[in-house]
Every structure is written in structure tokens, then in C-alpha cells.
C-alpha atoms as a PDB file:
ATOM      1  CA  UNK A   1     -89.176-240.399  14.365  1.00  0.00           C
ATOM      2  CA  UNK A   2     -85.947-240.612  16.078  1.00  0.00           C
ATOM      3  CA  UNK A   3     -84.396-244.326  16.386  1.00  0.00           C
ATOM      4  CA  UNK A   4     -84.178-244.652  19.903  1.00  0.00           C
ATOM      5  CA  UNK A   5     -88.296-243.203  20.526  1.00  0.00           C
ATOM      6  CA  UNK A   6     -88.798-246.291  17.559  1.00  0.00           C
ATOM      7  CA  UNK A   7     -86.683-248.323  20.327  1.00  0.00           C
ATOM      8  CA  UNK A   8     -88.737-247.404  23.473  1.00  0.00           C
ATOM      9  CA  UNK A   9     -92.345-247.263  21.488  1.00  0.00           C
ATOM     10  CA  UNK A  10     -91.465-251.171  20.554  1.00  0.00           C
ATOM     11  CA  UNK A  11     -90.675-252.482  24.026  1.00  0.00           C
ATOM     12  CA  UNK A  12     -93.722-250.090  25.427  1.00  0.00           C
ATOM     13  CA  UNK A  13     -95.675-251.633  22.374  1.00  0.00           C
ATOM     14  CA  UNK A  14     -98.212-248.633  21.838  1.00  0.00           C
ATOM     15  CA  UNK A  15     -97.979-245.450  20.592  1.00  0.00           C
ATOM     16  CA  UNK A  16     -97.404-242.169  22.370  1.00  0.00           C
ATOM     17  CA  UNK A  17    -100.707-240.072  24.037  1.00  0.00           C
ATOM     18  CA  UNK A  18    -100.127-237.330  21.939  1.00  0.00           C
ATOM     19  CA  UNK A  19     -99.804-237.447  18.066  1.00  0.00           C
ATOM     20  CA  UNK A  20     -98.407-235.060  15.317  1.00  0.00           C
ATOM     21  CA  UNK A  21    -100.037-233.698  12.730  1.00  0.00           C
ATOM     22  CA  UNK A  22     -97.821-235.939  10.540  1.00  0.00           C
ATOM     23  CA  UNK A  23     -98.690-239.334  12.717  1.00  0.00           C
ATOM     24  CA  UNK A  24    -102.864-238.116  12.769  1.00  0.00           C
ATOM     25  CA  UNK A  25    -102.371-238.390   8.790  1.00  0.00           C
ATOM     26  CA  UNK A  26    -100.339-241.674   8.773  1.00  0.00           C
ATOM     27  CA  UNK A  27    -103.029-243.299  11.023  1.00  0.00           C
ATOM     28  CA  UNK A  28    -106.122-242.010   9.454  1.00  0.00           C
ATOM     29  CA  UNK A  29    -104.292-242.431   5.803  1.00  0.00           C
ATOM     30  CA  UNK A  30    -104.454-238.742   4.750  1.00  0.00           C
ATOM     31  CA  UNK A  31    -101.879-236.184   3.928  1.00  0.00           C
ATOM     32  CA  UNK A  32    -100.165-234.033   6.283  1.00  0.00           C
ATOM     33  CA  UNK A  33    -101.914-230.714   4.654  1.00  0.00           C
ATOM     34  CA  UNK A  34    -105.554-232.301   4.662  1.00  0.00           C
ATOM     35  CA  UNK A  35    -105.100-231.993   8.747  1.00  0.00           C
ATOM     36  CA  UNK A  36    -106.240-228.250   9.019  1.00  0.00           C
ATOM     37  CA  UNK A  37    -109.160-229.095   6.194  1.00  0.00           C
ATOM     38  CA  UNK A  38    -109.620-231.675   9.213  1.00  0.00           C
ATOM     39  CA  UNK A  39    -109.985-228.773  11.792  1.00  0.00           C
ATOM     40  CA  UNK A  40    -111.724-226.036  10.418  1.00  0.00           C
ATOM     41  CA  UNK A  41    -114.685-228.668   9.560  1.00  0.00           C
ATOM     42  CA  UNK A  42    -114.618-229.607  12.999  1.00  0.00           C
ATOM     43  CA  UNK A  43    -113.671-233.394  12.423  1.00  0.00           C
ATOM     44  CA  UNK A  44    -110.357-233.134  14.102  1.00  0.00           C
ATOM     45  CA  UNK A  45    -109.921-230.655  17.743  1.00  0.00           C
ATOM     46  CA  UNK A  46    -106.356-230.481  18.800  1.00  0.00           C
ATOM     47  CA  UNK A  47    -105.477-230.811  22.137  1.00  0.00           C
ATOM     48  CA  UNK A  48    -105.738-228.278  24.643  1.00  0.00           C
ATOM     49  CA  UNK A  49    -105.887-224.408  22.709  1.00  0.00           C
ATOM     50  CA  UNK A  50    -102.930-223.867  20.670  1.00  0.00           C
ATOM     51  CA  UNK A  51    -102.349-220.701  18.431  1.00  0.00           C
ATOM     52  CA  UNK A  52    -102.986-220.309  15.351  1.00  0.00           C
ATOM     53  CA  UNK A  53     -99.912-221.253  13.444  1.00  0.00           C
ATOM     54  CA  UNK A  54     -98.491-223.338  16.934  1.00  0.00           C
ATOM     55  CA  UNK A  55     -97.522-227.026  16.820  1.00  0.00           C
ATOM     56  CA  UNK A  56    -100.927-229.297  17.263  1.00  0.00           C
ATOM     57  CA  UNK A  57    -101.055-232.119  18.613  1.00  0.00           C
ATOM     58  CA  UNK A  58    -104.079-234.988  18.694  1.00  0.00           C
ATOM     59  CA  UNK A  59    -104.954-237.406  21.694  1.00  0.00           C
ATOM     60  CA  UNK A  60    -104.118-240.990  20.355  1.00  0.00           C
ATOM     61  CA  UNK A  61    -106.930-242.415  22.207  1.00  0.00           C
ATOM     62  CA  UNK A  62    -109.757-240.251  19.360  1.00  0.00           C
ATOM     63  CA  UNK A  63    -108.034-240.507  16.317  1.00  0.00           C
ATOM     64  CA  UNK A  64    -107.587-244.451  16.475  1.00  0.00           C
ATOM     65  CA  UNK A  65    -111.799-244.159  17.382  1.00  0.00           C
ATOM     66  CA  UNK A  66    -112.112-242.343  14.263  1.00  0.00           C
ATOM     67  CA  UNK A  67    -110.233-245.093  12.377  1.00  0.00           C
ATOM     68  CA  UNK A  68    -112.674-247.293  13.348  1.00  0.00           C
ATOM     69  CA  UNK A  69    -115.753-245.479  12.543  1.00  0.00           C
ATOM     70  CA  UNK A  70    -116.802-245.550   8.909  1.00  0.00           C
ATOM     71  CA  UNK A  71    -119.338-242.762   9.270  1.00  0.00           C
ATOM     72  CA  UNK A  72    -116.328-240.553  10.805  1.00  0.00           C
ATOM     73  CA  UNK A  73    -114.101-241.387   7.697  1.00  0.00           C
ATOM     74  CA  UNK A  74    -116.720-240.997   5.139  1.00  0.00           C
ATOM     75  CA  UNK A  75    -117.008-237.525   6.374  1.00  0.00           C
ATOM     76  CA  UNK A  76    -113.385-236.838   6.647  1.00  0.00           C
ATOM     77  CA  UNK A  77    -113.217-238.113   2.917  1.00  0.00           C
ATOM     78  CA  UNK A  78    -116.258-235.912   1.844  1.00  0.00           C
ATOM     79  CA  UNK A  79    -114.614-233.091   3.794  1.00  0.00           C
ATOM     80  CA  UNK A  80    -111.626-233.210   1.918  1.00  0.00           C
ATOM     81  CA  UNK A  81    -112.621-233.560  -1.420  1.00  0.00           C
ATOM     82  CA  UNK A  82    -114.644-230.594  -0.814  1.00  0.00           C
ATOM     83  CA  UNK A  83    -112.442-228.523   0.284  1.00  0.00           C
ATOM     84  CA  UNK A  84    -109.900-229.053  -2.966  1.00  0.00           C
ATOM     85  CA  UNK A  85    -113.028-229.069  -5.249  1.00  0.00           C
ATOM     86  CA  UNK A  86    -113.421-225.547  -4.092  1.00  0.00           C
ATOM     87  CA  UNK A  87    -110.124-224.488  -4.150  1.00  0.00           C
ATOM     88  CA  UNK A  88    -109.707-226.074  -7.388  1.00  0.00           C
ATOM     89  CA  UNK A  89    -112.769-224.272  -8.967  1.00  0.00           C
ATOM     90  CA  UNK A  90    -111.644-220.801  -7.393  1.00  0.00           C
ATOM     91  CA  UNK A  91    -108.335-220.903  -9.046  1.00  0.00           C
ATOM     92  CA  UNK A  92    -110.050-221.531 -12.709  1.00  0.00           C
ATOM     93  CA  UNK A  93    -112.143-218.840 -12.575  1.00  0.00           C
ATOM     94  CA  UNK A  94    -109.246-216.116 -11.196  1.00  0.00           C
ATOM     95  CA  UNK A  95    -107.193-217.548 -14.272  1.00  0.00           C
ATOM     96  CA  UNK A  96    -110.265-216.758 -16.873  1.00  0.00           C
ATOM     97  CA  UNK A  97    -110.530-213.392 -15.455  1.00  0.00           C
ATOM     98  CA  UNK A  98    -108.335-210.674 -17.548  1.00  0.00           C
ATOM     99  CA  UNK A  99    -106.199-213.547 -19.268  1.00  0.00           C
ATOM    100  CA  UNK A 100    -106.086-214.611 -22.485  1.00  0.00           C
ATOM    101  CA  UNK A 101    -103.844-217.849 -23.224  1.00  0.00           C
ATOM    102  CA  UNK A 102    -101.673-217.239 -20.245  1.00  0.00           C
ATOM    103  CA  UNK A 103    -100.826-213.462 -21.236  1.00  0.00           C
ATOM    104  CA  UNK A 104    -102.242-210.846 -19.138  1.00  0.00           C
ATOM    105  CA  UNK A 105    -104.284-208.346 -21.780  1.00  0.00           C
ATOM    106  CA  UNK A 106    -102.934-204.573 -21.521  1.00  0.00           C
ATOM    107  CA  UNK A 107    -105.997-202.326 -20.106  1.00  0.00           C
ATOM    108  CA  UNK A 108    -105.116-199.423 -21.615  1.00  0.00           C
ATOM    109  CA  UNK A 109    -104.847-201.029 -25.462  1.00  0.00           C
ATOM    110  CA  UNK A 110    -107.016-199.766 -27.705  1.00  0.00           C
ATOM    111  CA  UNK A 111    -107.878-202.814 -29.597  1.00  0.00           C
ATOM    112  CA  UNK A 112    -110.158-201.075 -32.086  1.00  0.00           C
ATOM    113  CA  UNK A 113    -107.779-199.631 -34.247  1.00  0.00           C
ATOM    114  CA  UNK A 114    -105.104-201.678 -35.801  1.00  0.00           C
ATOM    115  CA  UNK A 115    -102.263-198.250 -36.209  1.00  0.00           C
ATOM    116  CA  UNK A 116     -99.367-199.009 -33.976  1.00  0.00           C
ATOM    117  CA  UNK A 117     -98.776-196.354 -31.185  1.00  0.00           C
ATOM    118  CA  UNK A 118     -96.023-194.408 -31.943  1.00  0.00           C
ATOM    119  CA  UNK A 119     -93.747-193.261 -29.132  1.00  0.00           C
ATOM    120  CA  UNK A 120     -91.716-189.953 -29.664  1.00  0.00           C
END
């Protein structure tokens, strides 16, 4: 946040209508990448109907509700965890697929004999 909106929010003494992605996380305590986790569960709706991969923003006035709501947040923490548990578990099981100790194994080997194959 620029210094003089710091200046101006002080002597207005409350935050603006509209929050950032960034400020949603700061006032629910989340990171700024759990935010779309947020969305696509349907916990968080931006304001009005931006695109896709447009700038969101969040009406002050619901996310300091959800603050206050325990049943909100215990979804929101449920929703996350989720979400990297899956992601998490996804990425092990691409790694075990075709790998063995981090080295990609050659298709076309023929791992039953143990001559070398000579190139001429």
C-alpha cells in the first residue's frame, strides 16, 4: 500500500469497500494463493463478474463477517488443507509412475539381456 492511501485510511479510520486478493488473505490470515482455493469452493465470491485471470476484488463489509464466524473459518481451513492434500497426493503418484530414483527408465531397453547394444 502506497504511503499516502496508509495516510488517508488513518484519518478515515476504516478500511477501503473493496479489498485485494492480498488484503482478503491478510484479514482472514491466509496466503495470497489459498484465495482462488477460496473461490472455486464457493467460500469467497468476488465482486461483481470479473474474468477469469482479471484483478478480484472482495467487499470489506463480508470478509470481516467471515472473520468473525468460526463455522466460516473452519471451513475455509478444511477447504484449504484439502485442496493441498490433493495436490500433494497427485504429484506423488505422477513421480512413481515410469521413474525410478529420479531417472526416467528408457522404454525401449531391453532389460532382459545384460549384452550392451552395439552401435555401428
Amino acid at each position: 500500500m502506497k504511503e499516502e492511501q496508509h495516510q488517508f485510511l488513518a484519518l478515515v479510520g476504516k478500511a477501503p469497500a473493496r479489498l485485494t486478493v492480498e488484503e482478503v488473505a491478510w484479514v482472514l490470515g491466509c496466503q495470497p494463493h489459498d484465495i482462488p482455493i477460496l473461490i472455486a469452493a464457493r467460500l469467497l465470491k468476488p465482486l461483481g463478474n470479473p474474468p477469469q485471470n482479471g484483478i478480484k476484488f472482495f467487499s470489506r463489509a463480508e470478509v470481516t463477517e467471515f472473520d468473525k464466524d468460526r463455522a466460516w473459518l473452519a471451513k475455509m481451513t478444511q477447504a484449504i488443507s484439502q485442496h493441498w492434500h490433493k495436490r500433494n497426493a497427485s504429484q506423488k503418484s505422477h513421480c512413481g509412475n515410469g521413474e525410478q530414483n529420479g531417472l526416467a527408465l528408457d522404454a525401449g531397453a531391453n532389460q532382459e539381456t545384460s549384452q550392451p547394444i552395439v552401435v555401428s
